[in-house]
PDB file of N, CA and C in Angstrom:
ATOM      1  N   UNK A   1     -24.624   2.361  -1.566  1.00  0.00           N
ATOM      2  CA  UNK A   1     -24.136   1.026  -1.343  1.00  0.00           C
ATOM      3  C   UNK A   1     -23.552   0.901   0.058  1.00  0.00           C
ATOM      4  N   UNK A   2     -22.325   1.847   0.158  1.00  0.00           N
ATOM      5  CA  UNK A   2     -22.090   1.826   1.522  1.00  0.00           C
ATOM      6  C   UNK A   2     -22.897   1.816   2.307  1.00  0.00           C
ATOM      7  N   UNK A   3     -24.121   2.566   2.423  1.00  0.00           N
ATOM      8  CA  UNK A   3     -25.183   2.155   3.825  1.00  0.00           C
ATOM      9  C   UNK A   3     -25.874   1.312   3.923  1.00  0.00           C
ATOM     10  N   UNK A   4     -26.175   0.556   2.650  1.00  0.00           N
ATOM     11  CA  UNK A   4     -26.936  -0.624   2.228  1.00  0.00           C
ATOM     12  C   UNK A   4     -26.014  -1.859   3.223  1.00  0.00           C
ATOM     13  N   UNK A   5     -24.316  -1.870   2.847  1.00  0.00           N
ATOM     14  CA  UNK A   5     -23.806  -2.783   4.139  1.00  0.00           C
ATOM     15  C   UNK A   5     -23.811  -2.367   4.936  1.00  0.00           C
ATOM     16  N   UNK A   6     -23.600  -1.161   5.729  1.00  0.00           N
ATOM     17  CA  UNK A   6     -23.539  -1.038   6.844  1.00  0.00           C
ATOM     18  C   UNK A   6     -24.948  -1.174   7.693  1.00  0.00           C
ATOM     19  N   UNK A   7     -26.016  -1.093   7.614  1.00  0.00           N
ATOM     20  CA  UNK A   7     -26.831  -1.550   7.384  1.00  0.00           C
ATOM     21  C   UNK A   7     -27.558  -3.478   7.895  1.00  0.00           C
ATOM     22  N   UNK A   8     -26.438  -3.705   7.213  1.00  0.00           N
ATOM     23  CA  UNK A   8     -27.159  -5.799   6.462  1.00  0.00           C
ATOM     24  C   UNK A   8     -26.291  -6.129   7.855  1.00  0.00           C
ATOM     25  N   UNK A   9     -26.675  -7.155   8.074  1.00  0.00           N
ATOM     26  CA  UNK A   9     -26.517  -8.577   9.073  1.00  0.00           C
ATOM     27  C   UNK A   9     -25.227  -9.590   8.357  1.00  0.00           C
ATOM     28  N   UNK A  10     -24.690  -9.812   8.664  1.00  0.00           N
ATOM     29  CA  UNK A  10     -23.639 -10.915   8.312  1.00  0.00           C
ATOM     30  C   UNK A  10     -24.665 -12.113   7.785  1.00  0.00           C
ATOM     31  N   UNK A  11     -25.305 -12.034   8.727  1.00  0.00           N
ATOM     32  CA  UNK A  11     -25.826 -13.878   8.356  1.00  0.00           C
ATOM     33  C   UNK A  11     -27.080 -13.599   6.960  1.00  0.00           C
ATOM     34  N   UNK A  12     -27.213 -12.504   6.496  1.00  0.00           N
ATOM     35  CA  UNK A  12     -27.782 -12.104   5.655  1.00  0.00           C
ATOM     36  C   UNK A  12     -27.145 -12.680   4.407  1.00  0.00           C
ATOM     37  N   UNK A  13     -25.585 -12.560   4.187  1.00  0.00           N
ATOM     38  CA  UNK A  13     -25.369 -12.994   3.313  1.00  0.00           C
ATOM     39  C   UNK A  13     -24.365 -14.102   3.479  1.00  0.00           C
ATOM     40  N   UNK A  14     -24.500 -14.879   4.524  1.00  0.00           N
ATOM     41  CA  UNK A  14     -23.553 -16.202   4.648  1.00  0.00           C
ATOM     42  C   UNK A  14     -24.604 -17.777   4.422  1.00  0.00           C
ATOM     43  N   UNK A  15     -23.789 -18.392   3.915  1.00  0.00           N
ATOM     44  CA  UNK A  15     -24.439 -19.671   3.864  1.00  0.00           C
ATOM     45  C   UNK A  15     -24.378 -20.356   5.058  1.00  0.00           C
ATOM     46  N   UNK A  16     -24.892 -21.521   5.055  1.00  0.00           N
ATOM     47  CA  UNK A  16     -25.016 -22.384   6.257  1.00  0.00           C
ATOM     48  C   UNK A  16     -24.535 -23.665   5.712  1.00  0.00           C
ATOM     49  N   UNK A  17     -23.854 -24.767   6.166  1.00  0.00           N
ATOM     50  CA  UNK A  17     -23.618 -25.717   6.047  1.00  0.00           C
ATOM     51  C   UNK A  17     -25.127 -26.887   5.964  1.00  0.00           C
ATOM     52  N   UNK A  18     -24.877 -27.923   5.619  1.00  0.00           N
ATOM     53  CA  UNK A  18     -25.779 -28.956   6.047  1.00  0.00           C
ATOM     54  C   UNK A  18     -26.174 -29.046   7.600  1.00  0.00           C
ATOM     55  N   UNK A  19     -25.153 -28.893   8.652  1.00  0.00           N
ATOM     56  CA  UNK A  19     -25.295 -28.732  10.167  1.00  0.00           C
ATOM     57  C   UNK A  19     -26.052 -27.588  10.203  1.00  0.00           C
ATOM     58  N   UNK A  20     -26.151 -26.447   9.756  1.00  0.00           N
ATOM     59  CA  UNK A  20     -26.895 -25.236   9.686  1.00  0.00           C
ATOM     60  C   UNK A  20     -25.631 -24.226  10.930  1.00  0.00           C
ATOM     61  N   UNK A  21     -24.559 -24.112  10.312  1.00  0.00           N
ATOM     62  CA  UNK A  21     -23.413 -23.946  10.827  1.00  0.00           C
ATOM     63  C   UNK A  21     -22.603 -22.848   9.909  1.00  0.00           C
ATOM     64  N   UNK A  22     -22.612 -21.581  10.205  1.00  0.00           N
ATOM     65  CA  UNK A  22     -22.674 -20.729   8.996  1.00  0.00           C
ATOM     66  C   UNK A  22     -20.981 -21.214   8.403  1.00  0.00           C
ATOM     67  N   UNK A  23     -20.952 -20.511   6.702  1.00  0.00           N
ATOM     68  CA  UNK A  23     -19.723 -21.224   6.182  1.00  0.00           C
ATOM     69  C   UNK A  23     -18.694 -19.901   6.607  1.00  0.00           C
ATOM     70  N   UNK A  24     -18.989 -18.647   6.898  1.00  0.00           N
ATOM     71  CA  UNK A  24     -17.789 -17.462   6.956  1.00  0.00           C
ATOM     72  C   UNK A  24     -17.226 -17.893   8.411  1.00  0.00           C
ATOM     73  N   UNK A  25     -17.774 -17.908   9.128  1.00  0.00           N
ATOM     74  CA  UNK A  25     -17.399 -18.357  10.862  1.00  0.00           C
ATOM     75  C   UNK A  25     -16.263 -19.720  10.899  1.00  0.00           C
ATOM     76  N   UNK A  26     -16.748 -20.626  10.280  1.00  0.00           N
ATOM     77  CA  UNK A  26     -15.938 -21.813   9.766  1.00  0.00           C
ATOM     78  C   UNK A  26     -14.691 -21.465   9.011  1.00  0.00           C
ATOM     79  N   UNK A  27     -14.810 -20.679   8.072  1.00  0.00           N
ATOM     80  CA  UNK A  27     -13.490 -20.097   7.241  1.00  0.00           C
ATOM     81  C   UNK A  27     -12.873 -19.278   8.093  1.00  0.00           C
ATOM     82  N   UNK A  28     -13.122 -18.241   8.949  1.00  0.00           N
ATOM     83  CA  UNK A  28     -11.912 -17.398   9.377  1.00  0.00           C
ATOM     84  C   UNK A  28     -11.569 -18.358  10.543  1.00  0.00           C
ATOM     85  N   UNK A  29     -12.616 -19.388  10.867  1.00  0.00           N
ATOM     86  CA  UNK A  29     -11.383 -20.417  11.703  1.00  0.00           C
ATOM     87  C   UNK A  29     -10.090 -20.582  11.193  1.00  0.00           C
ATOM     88  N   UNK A  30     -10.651 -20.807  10.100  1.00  0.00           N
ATOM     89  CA  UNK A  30      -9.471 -22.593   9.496  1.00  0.00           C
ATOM     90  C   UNK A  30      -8.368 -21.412   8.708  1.00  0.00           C
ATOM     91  N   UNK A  31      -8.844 -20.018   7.973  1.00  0.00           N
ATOM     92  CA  UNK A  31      -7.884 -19.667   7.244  1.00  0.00           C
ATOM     93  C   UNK A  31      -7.141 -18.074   8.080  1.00  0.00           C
ATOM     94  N   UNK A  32      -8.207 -17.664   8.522  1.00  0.00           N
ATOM     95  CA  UNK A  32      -7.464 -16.857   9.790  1.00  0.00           C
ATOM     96  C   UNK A  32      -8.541 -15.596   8.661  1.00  0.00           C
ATOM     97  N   UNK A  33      -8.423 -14.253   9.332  1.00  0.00           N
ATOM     98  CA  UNK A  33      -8.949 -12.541   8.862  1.00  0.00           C
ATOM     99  C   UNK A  33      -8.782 -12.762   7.974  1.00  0.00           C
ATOM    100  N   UNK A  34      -9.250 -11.711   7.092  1.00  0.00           N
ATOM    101  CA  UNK A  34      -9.448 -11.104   5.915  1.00  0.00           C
ATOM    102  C   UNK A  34      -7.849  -9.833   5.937  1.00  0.00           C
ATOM    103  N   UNK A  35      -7.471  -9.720   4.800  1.00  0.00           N
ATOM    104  CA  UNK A  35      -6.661  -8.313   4.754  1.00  0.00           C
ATOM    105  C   UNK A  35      -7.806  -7.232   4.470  1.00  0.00           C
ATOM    106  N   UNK A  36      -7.551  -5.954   4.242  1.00  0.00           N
ATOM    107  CA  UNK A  36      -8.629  -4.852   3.642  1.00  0.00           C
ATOM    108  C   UNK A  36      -8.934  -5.266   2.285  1.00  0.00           C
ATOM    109  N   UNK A  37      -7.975  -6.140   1.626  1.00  0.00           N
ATOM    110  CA  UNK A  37      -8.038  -6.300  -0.339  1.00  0.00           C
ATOM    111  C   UNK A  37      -8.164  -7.625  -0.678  1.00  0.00           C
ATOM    112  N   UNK A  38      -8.714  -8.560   0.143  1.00  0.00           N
ATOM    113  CA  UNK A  38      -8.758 -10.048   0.417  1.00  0.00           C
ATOM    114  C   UNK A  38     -10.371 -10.227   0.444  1.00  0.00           C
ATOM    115  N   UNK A  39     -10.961 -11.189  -0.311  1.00  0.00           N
ATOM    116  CA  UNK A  39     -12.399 -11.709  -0.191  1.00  0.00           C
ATOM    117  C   UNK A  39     -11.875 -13.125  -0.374  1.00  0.00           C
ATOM    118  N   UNK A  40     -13.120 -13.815   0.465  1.00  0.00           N
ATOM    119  CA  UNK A  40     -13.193 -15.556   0.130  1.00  0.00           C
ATOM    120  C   UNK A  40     -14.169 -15.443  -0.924  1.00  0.00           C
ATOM    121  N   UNK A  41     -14.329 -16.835  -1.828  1.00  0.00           N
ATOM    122  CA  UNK A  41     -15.007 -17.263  -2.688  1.00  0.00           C
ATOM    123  C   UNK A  41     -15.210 -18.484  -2.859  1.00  0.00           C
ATOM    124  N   UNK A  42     -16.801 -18.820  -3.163  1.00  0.00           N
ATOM    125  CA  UNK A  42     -16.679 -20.706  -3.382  1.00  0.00           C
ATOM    126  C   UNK A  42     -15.967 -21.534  -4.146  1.00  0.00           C
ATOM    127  N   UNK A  43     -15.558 -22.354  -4.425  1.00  0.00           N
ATOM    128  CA  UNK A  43     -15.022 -22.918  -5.574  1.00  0.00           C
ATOM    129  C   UNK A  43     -15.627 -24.406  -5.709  1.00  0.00           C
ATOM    130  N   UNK A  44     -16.359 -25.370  -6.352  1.00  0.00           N
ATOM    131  CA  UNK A  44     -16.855 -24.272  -7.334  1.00  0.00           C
ATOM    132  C   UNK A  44     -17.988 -23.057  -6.886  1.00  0.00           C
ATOM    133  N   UNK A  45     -17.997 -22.544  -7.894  1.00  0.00           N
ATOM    134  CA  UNK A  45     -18.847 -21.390  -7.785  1.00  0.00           C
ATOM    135  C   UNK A  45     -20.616 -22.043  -7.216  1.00  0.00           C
ATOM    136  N   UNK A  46     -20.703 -21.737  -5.791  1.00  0.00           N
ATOM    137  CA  UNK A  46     -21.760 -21.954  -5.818  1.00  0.00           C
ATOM    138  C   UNK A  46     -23.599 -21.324  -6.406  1.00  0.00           C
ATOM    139  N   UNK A  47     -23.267 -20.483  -7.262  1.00  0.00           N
ATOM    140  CA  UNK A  47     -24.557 -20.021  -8.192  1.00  0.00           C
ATOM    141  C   UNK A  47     -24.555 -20.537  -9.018  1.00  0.00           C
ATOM    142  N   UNK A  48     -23.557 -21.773  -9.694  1.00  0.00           N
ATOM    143  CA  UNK A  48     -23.236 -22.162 -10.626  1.00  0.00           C
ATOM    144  C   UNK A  48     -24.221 -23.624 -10.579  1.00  0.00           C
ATOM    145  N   UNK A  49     -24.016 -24.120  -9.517  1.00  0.00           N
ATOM    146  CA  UNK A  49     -24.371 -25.189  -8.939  1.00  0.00           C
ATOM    147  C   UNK A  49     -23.509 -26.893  -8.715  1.00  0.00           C
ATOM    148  N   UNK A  50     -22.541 -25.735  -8.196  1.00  0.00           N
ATOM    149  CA  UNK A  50     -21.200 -26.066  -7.695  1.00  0.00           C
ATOM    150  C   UNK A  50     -21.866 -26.852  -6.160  1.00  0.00           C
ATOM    151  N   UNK A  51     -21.109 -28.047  -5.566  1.00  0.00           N
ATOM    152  CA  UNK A  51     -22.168 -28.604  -4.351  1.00  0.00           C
ATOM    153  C   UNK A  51     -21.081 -28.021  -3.859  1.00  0.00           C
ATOM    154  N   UNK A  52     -21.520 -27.216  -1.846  1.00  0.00           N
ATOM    155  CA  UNK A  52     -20.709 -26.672  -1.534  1.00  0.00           C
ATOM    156  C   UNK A  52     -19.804 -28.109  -0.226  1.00  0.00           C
TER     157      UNK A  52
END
């Protein structure tokens, strides 16, 4: 697993906005880093078919 991310592209697993404006780049604007024990998540859940 570990080499599988180290490995992958960011934009591999980020969404894009309607602008085609990725959504992680936009979030650590507005909410600042990650800690080491901190993940973002959609709300709603977008697999759910939550509109983002």
């Amino acid at each position: 697993m570990a080499s599988f991310l180290a490995s992958s592209s960011q934009e591999g697993f980020d969404l894009v906005d309607d602008n085609n404006n990725y959504l992680f780049d936009r979030t650590v604007k507005k909410l600042g880093a990650l800690a080491d024990n901190e993940m973002f998540d959609l709300e709603p859940a977008y697999i759910l078919g939550g509109k983002i």
